[in-house]
Each structure stands twice: as C-alpha cells, then as structure tokens.
C-alpha atoms as a PDB file:
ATOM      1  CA  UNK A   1     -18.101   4.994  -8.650  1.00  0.00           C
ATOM      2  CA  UNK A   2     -20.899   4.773 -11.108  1.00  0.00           C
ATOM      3  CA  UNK A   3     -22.392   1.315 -10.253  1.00  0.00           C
ATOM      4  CA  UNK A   4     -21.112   1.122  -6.527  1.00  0.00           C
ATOM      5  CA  UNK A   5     -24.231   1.449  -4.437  1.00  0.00           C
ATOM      6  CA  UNK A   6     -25.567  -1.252  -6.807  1.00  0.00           C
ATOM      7  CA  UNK A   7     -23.052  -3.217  -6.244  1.00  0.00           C
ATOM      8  CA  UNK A   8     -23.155  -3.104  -2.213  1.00  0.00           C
ATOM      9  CA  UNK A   9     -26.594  -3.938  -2.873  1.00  0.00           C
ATOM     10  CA  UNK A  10     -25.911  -6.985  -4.414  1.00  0.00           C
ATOM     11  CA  UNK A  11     -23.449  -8.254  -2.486  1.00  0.00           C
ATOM     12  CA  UNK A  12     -20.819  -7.669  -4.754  1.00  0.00           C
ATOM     13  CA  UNK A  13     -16.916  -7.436  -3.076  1.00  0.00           C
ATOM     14  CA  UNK A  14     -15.256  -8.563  -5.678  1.00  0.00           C
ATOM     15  CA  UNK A  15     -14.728  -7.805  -9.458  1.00  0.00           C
ATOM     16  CA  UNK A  16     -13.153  -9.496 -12.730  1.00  0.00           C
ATOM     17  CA  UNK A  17     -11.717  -7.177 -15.107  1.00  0.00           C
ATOM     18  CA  UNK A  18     -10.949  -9.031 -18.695  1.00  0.00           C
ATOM     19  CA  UNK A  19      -8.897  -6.732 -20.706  1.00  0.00           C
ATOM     20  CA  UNK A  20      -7.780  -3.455 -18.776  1.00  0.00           C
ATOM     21  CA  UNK A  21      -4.881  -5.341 -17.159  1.00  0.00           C
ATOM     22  CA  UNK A  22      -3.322  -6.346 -20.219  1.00  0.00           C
ATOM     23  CA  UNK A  23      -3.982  -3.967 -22.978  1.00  0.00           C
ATOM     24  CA  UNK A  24      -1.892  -0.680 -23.251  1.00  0.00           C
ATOM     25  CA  UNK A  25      -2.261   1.412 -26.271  1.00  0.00           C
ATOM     26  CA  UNK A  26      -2.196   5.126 -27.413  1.00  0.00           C
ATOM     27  CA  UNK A  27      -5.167   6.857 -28.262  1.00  0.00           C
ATOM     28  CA  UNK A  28      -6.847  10.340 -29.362  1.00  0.00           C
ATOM     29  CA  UNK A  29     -10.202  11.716 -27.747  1.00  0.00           C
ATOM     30  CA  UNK A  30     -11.613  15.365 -28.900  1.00  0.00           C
ATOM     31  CA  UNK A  31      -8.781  15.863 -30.775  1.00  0.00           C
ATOM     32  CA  UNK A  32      -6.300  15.250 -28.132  1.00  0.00           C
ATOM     33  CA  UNK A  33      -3.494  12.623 -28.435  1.00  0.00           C
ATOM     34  CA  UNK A  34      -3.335  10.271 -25.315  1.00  0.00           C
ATOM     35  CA  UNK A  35       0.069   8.051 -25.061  1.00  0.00           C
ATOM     36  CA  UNK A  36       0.832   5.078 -23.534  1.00  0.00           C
ATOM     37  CA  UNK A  37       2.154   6.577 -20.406  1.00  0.00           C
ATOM     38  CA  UNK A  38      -0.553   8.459 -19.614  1.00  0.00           C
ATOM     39  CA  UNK A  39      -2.926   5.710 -20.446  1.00  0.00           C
ATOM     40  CA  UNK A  40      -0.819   3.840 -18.014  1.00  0.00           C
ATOM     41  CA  UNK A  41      -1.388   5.956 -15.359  1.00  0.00           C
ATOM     42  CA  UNK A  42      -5.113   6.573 -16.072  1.00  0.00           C
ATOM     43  CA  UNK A  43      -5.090   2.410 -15.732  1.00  0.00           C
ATOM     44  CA  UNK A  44      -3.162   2.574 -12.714  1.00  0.00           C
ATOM     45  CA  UNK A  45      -5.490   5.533 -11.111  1.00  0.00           C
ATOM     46  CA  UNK A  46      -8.875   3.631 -11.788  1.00  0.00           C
ATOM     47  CA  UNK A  47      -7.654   0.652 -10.549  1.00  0.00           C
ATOM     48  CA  UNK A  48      -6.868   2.134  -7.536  1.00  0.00           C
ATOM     49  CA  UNK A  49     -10.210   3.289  -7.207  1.00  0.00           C
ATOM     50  CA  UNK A  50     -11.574   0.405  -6.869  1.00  0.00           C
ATOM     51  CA  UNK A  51      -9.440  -0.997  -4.174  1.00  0.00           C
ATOM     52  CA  UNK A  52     -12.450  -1.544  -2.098  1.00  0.00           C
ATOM     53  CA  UNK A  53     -13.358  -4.310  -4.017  1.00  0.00           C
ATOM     54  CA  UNK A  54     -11.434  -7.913  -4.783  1.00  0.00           C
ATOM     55  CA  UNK A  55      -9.376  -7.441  -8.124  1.00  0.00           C
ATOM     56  CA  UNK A  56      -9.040 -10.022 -10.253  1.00  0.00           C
ATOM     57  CA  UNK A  57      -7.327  -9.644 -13.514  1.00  0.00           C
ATOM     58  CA  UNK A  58      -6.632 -11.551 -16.704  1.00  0.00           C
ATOM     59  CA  UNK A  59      -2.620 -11.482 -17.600  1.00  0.00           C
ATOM     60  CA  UNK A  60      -2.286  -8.407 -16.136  1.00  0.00           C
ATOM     61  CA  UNK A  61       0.951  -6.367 -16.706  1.00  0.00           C
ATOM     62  CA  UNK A  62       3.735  -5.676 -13.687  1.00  0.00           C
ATOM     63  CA  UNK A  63       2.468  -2.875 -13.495  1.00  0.00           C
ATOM     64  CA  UNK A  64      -0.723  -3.652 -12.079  1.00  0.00           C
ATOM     65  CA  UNK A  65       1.002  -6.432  -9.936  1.00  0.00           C
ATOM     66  CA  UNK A  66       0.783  -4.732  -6.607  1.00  0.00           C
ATOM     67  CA  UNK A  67      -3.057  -4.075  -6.788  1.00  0.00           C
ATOM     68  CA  UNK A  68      -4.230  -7.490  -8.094  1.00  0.00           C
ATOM     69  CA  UNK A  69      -6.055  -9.783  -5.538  1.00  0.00           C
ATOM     70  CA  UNK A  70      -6.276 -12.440  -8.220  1.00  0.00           C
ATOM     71  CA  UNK A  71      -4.244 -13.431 -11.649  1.00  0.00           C
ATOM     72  CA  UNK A  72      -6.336 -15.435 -14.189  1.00  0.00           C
ATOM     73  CA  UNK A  73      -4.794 -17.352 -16.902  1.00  0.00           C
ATOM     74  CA  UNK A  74      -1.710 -17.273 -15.000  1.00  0.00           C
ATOM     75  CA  UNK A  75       0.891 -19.049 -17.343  1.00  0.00           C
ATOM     76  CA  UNK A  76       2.353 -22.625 -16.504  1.00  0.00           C
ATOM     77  CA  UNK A  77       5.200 -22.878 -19.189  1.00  0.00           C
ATOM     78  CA  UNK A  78       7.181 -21.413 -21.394  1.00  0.00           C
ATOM     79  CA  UNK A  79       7.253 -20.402 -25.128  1.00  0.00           C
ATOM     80  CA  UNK A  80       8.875 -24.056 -25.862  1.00  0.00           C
ATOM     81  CA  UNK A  81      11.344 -22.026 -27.948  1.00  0.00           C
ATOM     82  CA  UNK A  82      14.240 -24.325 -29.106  1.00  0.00           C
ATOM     83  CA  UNK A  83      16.932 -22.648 -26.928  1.00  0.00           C
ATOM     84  CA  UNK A  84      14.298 -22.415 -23.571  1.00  0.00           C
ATOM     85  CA  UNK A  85      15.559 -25.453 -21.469  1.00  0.00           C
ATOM     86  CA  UNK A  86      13.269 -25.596 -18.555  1.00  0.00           C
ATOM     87  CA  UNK A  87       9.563 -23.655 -17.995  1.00  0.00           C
ATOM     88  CA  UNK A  88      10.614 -21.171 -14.161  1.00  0.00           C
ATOM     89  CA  UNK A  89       7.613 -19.822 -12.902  1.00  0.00           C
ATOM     90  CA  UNK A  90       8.353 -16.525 -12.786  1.00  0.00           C
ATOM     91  CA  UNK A  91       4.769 -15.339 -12.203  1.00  0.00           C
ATOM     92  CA  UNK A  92       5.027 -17.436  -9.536  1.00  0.00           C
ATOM     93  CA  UNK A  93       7.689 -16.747  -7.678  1.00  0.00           C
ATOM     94  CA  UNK A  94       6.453 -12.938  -7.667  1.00  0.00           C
ATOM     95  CA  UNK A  95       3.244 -13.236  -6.594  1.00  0.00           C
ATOM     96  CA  UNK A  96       2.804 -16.400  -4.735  1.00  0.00           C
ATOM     97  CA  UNK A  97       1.836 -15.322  -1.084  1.00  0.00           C
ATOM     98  CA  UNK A  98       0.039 -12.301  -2.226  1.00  0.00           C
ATOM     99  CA  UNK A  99      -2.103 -12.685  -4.755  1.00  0.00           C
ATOM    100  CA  UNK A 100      -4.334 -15.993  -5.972  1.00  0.00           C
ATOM    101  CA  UNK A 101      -2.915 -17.350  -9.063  1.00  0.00           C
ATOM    102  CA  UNK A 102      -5.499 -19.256 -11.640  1.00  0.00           C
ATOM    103  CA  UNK A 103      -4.566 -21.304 -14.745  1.00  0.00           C
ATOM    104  CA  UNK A 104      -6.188 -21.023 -18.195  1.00  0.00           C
ATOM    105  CA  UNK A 105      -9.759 -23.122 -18.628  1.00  0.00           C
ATOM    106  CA  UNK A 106      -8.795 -26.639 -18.005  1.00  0.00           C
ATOM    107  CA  UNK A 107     -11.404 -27.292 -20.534  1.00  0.00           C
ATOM    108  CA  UNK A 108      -8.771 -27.370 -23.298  1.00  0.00           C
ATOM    109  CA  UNK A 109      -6.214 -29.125 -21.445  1.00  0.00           C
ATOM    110  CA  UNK A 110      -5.643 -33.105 -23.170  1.00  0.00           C
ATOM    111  CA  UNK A 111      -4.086 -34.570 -20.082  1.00  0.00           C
ATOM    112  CA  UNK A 112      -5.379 -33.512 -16.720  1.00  0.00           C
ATOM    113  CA  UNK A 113      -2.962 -35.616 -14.629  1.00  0.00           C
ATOM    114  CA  UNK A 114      -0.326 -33.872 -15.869  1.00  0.00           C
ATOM    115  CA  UNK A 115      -1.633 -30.719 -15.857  1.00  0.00           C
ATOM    116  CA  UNK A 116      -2.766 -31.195 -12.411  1.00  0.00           C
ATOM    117  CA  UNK A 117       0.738 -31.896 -11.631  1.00  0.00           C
ATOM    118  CA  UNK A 118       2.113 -28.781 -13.083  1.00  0.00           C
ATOM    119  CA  UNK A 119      -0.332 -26.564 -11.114  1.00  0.00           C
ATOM    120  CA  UNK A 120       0.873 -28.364  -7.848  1.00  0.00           C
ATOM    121  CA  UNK A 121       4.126 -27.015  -8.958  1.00  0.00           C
ATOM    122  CA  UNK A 122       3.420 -23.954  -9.593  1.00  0.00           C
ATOM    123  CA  UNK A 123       1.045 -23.511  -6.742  1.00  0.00           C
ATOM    124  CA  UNK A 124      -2.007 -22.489  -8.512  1.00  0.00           C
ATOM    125  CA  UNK A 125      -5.986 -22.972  -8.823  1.00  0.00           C
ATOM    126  CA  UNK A 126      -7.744 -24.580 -11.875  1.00  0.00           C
ATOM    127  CA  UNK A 127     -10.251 -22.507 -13.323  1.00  0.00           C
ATOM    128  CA  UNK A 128     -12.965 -24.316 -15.804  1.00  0.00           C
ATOM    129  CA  UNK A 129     -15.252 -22.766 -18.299  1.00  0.00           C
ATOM    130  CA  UNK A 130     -18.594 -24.188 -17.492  1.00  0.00           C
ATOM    131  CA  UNK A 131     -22.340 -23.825 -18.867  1.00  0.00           C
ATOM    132  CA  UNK A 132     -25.548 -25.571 -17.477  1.00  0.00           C
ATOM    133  CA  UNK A 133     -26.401 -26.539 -21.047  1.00  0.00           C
ATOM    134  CA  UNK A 134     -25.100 -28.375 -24.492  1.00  0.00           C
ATOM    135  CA  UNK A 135     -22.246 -26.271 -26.312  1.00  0.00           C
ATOM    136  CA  UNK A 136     -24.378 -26.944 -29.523  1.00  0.00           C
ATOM    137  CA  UNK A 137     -26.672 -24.206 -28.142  1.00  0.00           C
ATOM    138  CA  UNK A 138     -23.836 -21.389 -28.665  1.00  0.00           C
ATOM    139  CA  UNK A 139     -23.009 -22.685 -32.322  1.00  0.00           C
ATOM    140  CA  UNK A 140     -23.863 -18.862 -34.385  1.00  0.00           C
ATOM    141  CA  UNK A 141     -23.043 -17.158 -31.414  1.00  0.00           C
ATOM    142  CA  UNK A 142     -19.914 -14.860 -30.308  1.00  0.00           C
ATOM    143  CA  UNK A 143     -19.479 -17.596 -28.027  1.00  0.00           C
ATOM    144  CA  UNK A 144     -19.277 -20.717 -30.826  1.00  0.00           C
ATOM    145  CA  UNK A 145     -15.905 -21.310 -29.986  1.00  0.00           C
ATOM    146  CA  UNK A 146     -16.756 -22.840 -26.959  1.00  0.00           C
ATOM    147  CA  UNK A 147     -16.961 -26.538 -27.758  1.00  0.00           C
ATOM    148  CA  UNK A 148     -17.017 -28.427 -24.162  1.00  0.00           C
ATOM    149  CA  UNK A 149     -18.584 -26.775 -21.306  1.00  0.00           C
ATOM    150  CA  UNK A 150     -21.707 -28.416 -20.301  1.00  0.00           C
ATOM    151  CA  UNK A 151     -21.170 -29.010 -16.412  1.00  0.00           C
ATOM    152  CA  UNK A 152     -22.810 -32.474 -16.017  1.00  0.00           C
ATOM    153  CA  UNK A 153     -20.280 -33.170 -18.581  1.00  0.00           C
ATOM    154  CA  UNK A 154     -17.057 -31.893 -16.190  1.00  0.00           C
ATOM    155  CA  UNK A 155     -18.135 -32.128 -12.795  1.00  0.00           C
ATOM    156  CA  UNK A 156     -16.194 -35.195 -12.022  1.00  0.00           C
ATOM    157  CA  UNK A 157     -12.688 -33.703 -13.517  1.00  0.00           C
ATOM    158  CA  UNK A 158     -13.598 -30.630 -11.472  1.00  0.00           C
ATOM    159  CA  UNK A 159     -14.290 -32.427  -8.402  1.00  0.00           C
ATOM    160  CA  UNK A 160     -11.089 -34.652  -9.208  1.00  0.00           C
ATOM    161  CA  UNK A 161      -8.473 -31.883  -9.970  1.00  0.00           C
ATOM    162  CA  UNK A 162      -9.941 -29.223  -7.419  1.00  0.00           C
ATOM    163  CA  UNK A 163      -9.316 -31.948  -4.578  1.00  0.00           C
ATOM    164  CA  UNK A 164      -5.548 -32.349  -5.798  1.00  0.00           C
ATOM    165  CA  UNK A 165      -5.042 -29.137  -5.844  1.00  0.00           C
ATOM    166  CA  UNK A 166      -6.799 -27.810  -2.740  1.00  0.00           C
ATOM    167  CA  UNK A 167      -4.535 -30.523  -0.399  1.00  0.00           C
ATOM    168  CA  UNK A 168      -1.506 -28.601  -1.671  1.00  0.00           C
ATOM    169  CA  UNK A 169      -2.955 -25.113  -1.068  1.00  0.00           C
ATOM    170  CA  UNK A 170      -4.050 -25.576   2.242  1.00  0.00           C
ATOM    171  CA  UNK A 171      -0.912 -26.223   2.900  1.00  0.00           C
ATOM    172  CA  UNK A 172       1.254 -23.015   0.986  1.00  0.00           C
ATOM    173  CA  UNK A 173      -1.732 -21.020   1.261  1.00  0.00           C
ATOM    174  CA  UNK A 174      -0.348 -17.299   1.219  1.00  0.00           C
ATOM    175  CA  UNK A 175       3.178 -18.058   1.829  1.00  0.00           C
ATOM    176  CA  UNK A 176       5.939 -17.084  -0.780  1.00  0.00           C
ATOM    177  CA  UNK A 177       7.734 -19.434  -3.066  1.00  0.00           C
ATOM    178  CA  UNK A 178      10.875 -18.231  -2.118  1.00  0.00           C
ATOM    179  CA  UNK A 179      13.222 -21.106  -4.553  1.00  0.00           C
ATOM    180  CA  UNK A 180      12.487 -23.467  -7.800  1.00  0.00           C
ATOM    181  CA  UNK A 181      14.357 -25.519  -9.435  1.00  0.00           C
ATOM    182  CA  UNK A 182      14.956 -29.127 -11.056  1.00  0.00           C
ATOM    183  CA  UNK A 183      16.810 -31.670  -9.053  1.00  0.00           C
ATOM    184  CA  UNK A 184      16.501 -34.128 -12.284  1.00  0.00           C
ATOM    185  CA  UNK A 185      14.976 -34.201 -15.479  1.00  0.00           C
ATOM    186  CA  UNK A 186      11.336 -34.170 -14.973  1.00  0.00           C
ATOM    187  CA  UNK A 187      11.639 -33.563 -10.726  1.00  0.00           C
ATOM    188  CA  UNK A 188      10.617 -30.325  -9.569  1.00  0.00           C
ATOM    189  CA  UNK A 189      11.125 -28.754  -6.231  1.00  0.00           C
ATOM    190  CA  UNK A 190       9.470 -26.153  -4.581  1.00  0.00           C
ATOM    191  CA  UNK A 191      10.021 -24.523  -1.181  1.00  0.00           C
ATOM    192  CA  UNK A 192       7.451 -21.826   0.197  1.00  0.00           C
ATOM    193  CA  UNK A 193       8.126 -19.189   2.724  1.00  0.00           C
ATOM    194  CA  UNK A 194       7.238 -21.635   5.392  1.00  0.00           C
ATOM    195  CA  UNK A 195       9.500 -24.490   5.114  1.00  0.00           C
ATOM    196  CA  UNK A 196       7.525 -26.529   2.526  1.00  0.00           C
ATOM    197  CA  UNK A 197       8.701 -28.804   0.305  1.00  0.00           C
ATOM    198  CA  UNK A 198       6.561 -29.612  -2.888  1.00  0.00           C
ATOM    199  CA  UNK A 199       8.336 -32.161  -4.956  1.00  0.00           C
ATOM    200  CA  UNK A 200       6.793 -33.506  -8.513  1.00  0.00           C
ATOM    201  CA  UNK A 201       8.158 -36.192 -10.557  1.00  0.00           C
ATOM    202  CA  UNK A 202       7.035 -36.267 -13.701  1.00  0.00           C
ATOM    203  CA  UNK A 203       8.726 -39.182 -14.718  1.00  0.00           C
ATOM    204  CA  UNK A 204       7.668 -43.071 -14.796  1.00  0.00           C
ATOM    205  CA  UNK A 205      10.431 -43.992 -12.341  1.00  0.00           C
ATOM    206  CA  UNK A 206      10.486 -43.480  -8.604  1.00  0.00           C
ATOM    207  CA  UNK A 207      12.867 -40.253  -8.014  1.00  0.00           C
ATOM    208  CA  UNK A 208      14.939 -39.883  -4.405  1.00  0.00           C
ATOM    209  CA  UNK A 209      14.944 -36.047  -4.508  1.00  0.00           C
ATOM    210  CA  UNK A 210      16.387 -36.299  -0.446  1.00  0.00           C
ATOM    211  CA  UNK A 211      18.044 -38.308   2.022  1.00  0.00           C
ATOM    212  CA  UNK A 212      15.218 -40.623   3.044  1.00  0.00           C
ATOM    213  CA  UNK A 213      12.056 -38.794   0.871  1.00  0.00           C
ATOM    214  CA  UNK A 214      11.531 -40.759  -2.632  1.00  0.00           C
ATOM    215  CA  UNK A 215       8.336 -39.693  -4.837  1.00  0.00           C
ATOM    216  CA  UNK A 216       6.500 -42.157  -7.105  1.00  0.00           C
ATOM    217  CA  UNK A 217       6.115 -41.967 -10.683  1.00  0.00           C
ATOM    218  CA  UNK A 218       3.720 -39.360 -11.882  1.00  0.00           C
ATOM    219  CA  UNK A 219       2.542 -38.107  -8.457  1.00  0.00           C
ATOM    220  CA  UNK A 220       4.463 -35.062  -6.293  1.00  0.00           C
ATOM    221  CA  UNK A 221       4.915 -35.243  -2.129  1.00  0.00           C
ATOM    222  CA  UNK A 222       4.565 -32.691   0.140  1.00  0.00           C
ATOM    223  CA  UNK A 223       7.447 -32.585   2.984  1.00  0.00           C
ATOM    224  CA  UNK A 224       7.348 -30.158   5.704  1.00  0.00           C
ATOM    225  CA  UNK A 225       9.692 -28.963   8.092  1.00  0.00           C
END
C-alpha cells in the first residue's frame, strides 16, 4: 500500500472510508468501459487489501458487510412510508456481534432521550460531530452546513448519552441479536445471543412486558438470564 509504512509510523490501525462503501457506478478510463460488476469487485479487492487495518465504513453496501469492522450512520428507522408499520432493525440483526454499529451525528437529533432510547434498542454507539471552536468560523466554507459543533457546547449531552449507552453495551457487547419485536405499542424487546433481555418502553405508562419485570415510562431495563 501506498501510505502504509506511514501509517505504521503513526500509529495508525484503523481507517474510515466515507464513500467507497456506498457508491457503485459504471465508468470509462483510457477508453475502456468499466461496469458495475467489475467496479464491484475492484471495491471488494481493495478492501480486502487493507484488512490489516480496522474498517470502518459509512452505509456500506451487503456487499462489503463481511469486511467491515465498523458501520457509521447505521440507520435507526424506517422510511415512515404510510404502509411501514413498525421500524425492524435489520442492520442490526445482521451485524450485531460482529461489527460496531454507529448512528448518524446526534448533533441534529431534537430529542436525545428518545433517541438515546432507540439506540439502546438497536444496540448501537452515538457518534457526534464536534469542533474545538464556534460554527460561525466555517460560515463560506465547504463545511457551512455545520451549524452546532463547538464541543464546550456538547460535552454534557455526550457525556450524558455515551453513559446510557455504554451500560447497555457492556453488557451485549459482541453478542448477536438473535430476535426483535414489539410486545405493545411503543415496547420493544430485544434478546442477544447471550440470554439478554433489553426492553424499552417508549410510552408514558409503566409496561409489564413479563411475568414479574415491569419497565417505567420512557426508560428501557436490562434482564438477564
């Protein structure tokens, strides 16, 4: 690799790819035509190239699946089309266990309770956007759209929501989410490769999801076996 004994000088194990994981198009180089299949398997080849390193990729494509170490902007609902019911984590239910799953900035987000609640359910990390100084800074930059990020500004929420999150983790850390489903309007349950239970009532009444196990309004419980 071009940059590799740079990056063992630096330290560097792992690496964040932005676009190769999720774009897929034809092409034509010195007047040769390049389709998507082979531009899927020229993906798949330098990806696998790098497997020395950490891989972390942003919405990557099944395809690349198997050889990601990390999924960024991992989705936490559905399209909220008319005829979709209920949000499944799909994602999740693939890759829990094997690869780290990361939500979209929370930066964005208008209600971090409930947010934080979702990613319990899904079994995922936060991720923030953050800068060391004022957003006003980028304004007539590429990066203008940026609007909150100063860190003295977030590091409460981050504190605040990585804590929720991190109890639940170190508990399903790398095991599968092997079932989901909703007992109730607004209760989630799901159950990990392990035995645990994560249960998550979004609701403003107390919920008995089991014989003897009730969860308070807007809060989840953990029950293991």
């Amino acid at each position: 690799l071009r940059f590799n004994r740079l990056y063992e000088n630096l330290g560097i194990d792992s690496l964040a790819l932005s676009t190769v994981g999720s774009s897929l198009f034809s092409y034509r180089d010195n007047q040769i035509n390049y389709y998507r299949n082979q531009a899927l398997s020229i993906i798949q080849g330098e990806i696998e190239a790098l497997s020395a390193y950490q891989i972390g990729l942003y919405q990557p494509n099944s395809y690349l699946w198997k050889m990601t170490d990390t999924y960024y902007q991992a989705p936490v609902e559905s399209n909220k089309y008319a005829y979709i019911s209920d949000s499944i984590p799909f994602v999740q239910l693939v890759l829990n266990g094997s690869s780290r799953l990361v939500s979209s900035h929370v930066n964005y987000v208008g209600d971090y309770d409930l947010f934080a609640l979702r990613l319990i359910e899904y079994g995922m990390e936060p991720s923030f956007l953050i800068t060391k100084e004022s957003t006003h800074k980028l304004r007539y930059t590429n990066s203008q759209y940026i609007y909150t990020s100063q860190y003295d500004l977030w590091d409460d929420i981050i504190l605040e929501m990585g804590l929720k999150t991190q109890i639940i983790l170190n508990d399903i850390g790398g095991q599968e989410m092997i079932s989901h489903r909703y007992i109730h309007q607004g209760v989630s349950e799901s159950i990990y490769q392990n035995g645990t239970k994560v249960y998550v009532n979004y609701t403003n009444l107390v919920q008995v999801v089991d014989v003897g196990i009730a969860v308070a309004p807007n809060t989840y419980r953990v029950v293991k076996p």
